[in-house]
Protein backbone atom coordinates (compact mmCIF):
# COMPACT_ATOMS: atom_id res chain seq x y z
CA UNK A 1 0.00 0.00 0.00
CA UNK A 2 2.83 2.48 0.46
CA UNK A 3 3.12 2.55 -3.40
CA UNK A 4 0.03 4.28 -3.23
CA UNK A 5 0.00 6.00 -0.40
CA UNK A 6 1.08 9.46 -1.22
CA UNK A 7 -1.63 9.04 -4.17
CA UNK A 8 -4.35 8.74 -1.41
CA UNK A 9 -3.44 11.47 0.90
CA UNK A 10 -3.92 14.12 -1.43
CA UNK A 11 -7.52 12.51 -1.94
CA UNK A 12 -9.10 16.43 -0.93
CA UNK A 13 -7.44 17.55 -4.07
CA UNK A 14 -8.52 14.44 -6.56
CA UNK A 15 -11.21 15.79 -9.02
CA UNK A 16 -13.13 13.13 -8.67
CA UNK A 17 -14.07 10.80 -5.06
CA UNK A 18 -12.50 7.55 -5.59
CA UNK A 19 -9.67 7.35 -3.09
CA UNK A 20 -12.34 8.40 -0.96
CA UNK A 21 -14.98 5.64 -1.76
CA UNK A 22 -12.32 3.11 -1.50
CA UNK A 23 -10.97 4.08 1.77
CA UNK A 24 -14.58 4.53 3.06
CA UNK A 25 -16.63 1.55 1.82
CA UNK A 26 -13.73 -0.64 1.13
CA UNK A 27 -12.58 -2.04 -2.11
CA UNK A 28 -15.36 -4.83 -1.99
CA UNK A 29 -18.24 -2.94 -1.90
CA UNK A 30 -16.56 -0.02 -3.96
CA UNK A 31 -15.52 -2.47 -7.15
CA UNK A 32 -18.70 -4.46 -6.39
CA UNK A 33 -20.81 -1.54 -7.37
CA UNK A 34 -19.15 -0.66 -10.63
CA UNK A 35 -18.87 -4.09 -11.40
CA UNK A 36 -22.93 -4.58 -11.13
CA UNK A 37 -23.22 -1.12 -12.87
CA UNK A 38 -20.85 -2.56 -16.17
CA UNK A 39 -22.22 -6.24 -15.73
CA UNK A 40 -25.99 -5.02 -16.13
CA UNK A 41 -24.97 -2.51 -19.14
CA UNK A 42 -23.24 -4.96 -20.77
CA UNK A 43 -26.41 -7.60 -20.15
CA UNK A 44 -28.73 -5.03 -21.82
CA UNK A 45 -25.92 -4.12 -24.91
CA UNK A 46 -26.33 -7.66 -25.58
CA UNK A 47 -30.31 -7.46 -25.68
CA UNK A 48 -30.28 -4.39 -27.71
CA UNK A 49 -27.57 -5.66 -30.13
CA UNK A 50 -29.87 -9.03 -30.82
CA UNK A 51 -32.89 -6.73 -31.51
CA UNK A 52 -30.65 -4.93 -33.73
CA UNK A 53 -29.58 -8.21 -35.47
CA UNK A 54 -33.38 -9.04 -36.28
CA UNK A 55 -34.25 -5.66 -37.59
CA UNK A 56 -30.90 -5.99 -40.05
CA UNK A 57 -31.60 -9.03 -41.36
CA UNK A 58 -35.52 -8.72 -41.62
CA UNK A 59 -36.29 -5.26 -42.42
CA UNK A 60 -39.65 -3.99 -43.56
CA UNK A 61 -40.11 -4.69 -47.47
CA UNK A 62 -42.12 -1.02 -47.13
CA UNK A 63 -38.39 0.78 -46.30
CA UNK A 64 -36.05 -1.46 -48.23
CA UNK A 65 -37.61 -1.43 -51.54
CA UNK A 66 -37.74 1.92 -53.38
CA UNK A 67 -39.54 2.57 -56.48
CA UNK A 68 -37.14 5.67 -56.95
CA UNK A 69 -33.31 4.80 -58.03
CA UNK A 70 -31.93 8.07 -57.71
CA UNK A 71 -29.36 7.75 -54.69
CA UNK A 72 -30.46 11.11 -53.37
CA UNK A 73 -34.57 10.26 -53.47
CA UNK A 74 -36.20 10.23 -49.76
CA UNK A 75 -36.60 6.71 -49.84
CA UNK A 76 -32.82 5.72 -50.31
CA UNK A 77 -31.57 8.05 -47.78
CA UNK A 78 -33.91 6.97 -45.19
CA UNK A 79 -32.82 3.24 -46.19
CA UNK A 80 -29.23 4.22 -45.77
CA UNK A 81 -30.15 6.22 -42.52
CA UNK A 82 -31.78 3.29 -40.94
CA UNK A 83 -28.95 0.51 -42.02
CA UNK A 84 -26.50 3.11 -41.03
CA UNK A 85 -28.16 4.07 -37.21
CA UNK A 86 -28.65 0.20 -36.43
CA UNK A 87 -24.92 -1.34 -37.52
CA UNK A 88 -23.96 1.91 -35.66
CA UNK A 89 -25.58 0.46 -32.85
CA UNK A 90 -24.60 -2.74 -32.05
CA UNK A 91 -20.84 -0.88 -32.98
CA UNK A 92 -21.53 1.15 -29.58
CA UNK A 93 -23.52 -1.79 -27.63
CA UNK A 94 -20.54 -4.10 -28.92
CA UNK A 95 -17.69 -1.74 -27.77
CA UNK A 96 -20.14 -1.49 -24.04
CA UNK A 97 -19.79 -5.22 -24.05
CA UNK A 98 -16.08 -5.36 -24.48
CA UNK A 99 -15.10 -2.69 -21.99
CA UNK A 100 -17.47 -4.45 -19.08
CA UNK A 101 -15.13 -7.75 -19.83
CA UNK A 102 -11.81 -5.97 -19.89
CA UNK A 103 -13.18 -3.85 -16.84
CA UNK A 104 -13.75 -7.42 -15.14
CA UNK A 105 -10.86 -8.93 -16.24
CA UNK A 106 -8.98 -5.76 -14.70
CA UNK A 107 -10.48 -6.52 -11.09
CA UNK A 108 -9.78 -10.49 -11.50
CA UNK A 109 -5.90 -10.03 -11.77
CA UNK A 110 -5.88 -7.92 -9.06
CA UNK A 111 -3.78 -9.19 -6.99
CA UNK A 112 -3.29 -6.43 -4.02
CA UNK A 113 -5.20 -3.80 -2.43
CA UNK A 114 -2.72 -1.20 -3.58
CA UNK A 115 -3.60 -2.70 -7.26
CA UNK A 116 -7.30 -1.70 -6.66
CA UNK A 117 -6.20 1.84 -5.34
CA UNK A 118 -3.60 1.94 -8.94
CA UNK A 119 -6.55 1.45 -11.18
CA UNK A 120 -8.76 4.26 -10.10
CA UNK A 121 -5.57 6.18 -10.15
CA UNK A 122 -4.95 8.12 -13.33
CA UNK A 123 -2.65 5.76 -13.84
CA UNK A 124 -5.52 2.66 -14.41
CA UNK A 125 -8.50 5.35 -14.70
CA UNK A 126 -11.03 2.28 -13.85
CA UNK A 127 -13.81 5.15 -13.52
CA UNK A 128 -13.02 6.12 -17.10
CA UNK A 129 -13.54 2.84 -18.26
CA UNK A 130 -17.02 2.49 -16.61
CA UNK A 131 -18.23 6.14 -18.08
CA UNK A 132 -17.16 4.80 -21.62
CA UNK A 133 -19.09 1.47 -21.30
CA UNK A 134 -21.98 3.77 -19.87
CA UNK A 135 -21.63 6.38 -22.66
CA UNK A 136 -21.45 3.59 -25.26
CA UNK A 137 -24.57 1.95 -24.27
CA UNK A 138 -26.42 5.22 -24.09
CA UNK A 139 -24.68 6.03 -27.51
CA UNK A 140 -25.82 3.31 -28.96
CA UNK A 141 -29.73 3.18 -27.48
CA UNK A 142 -29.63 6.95 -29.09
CA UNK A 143 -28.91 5.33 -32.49
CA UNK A 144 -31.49 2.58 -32.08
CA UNK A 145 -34.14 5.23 -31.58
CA UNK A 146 -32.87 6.87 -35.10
CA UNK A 147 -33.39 3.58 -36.43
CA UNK A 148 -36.60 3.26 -35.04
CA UNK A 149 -38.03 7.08 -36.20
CA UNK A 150 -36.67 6.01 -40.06
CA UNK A 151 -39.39 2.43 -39.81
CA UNK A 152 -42.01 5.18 -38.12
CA UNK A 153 -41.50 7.86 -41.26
CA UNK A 154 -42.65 5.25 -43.85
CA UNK A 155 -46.27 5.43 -41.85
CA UNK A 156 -46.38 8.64 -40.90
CA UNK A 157 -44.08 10.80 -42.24
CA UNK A 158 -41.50 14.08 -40.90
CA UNK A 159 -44.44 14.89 -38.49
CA UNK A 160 -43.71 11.58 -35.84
CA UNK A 161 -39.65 12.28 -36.43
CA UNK A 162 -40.70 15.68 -35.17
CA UNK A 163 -42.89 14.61 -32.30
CA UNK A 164 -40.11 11.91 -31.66
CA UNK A 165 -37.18 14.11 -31.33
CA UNK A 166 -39.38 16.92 -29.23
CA UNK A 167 -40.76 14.66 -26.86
CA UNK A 168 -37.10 12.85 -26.03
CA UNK A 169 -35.85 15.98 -25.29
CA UNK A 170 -38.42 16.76 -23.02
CA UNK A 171 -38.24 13.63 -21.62
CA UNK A 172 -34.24 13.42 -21.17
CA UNK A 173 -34.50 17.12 -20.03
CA UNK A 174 -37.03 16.50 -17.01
CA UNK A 175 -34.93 13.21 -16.31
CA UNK A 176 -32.16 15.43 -15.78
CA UNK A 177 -33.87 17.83 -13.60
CA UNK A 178 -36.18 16.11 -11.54
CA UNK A 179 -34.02 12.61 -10.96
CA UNK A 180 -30.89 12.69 -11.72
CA UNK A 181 -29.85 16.29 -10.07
CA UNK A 182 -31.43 15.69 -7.17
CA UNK A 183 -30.27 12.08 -6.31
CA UNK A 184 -26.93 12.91 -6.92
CA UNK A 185 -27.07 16.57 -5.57
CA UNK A 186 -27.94 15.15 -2.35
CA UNK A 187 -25.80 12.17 -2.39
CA UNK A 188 -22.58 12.08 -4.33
CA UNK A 189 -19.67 12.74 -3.69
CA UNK A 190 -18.83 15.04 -5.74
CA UNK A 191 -21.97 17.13 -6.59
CA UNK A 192 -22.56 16.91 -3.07
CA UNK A 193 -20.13 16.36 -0.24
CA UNK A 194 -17.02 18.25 -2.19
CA UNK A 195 -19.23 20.92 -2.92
CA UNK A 196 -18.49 24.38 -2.30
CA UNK A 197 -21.76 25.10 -0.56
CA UNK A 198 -21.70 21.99 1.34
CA UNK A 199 -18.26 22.71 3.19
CA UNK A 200 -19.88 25.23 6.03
CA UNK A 201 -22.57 22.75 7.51
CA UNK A 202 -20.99 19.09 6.06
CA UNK A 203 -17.31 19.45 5.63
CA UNK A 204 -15.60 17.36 2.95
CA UNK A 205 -13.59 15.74 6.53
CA UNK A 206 -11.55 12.53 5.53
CA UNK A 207 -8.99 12.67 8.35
CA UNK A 208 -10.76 9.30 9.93
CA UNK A 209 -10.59 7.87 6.55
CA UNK A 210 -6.97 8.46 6.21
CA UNK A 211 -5.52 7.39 9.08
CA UNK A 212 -6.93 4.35 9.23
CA UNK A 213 -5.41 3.81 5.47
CA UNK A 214 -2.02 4.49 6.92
CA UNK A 215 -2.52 2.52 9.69
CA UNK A 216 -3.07 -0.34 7.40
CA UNK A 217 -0.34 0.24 5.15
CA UNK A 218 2.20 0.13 8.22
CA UNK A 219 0.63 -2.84 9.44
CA UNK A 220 1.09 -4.29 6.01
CA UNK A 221 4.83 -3.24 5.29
């Protein structure tokens, strides 16, 4: 541990919380957490990507055929637009996938505590690794739903692509207001405890925390 421990004491200044977390909750419950976050992103990547797989290979007859061969008609761009958005797709859900396994295989080699502590250093940048699998899956839903609004403009038209793209917004916007900033704004570690506005009545106080790391790493050296 004393590789890491000048790494760790400087945990106030750290952008981010993880020295924190792991010194706090322990590395079980800390690694446990991310590992359940990238195991159940990479279970639904793999749902999404078979969904994906069907729509490729058995695509309406109503998009795929067009009457008009000019490559710039409204039907072959919203072909191309639809192939395009779904391979896209299981790309993203594919590259999720992939990071959750080397993000796993990362924690099973692991061999010492101080190994944990390395890889959500900037050195290993574990965290990292778990925002990309998140941003991939997210990435890759977003292209799903373009996918989806090409099948829905054969019906319909630009007027449901419209309605679709307005009421996401509205939807991801009042996600982001109402849940998201208030769970972690009252919770995490960052948009809460190391908060500015937070210090006065809950100070950002990792003193316990600390010692009780260095008191390990002497017992372990």
């Amino acid at each position: 541990l004393d590789t890491v421990e000048e790494w760790v004491s400087n945990c106030k200044q750290h952008p981010a919380g993880w020295a924190a977390l792991l010194m706090i909750h322990g590395i079980p419950e800390v690694t446990g957490r991310l590992r359940s976050t990238v195991d159940s992103l990479a279970l639904y990547a793999a749902l999404f990507m078979t969904l994906s797989f069907a729509a490729i290979f058995q695509p309406l007859e109503e998009l795929t055929h067009c009457p008009d061969e000019e490559f710039l008609s409204a039907c072959n761009i919203r072909k191309r637009i639809y192939f395009y958005s779904l391979i896209t797709g299981v790309e993203a859900h594919l590259f999720c996938i992939l990071i959750s396994l080397i993000f796993g295989q990362a924690l099973n080699t692991a061999a010492r505590d101080s190994d944990i502590y390395r890889m959500f250093s900037p050195k290993g940048n574990a965290f990292g690794a778990t925002e990309k699998c998140k941003y991939a899956f997210v990435f890759g839903m977003g292209t799903n739903v373009i996918s989806t609004a090409c099948v829905l403009h054969v019906f319909l038209g630009a007027e449901i692509v419209i309605f679709t793209v307005v009421s996401m917004s509205l939807g991801f916007l009042y996600l982001g207001i109402s849940v998201a900033q208030p769970l972690l704004g009252s919770a995490g570690i960052v948009e809460y405890w190391k908060h500015p506005d937070q210090q006065e009545t809950d100070p950002y106080d990792l003193d316990i925390a600390k010692q009780a790391f260095k008191t390990l790493a002497a017992q372990v050296s």
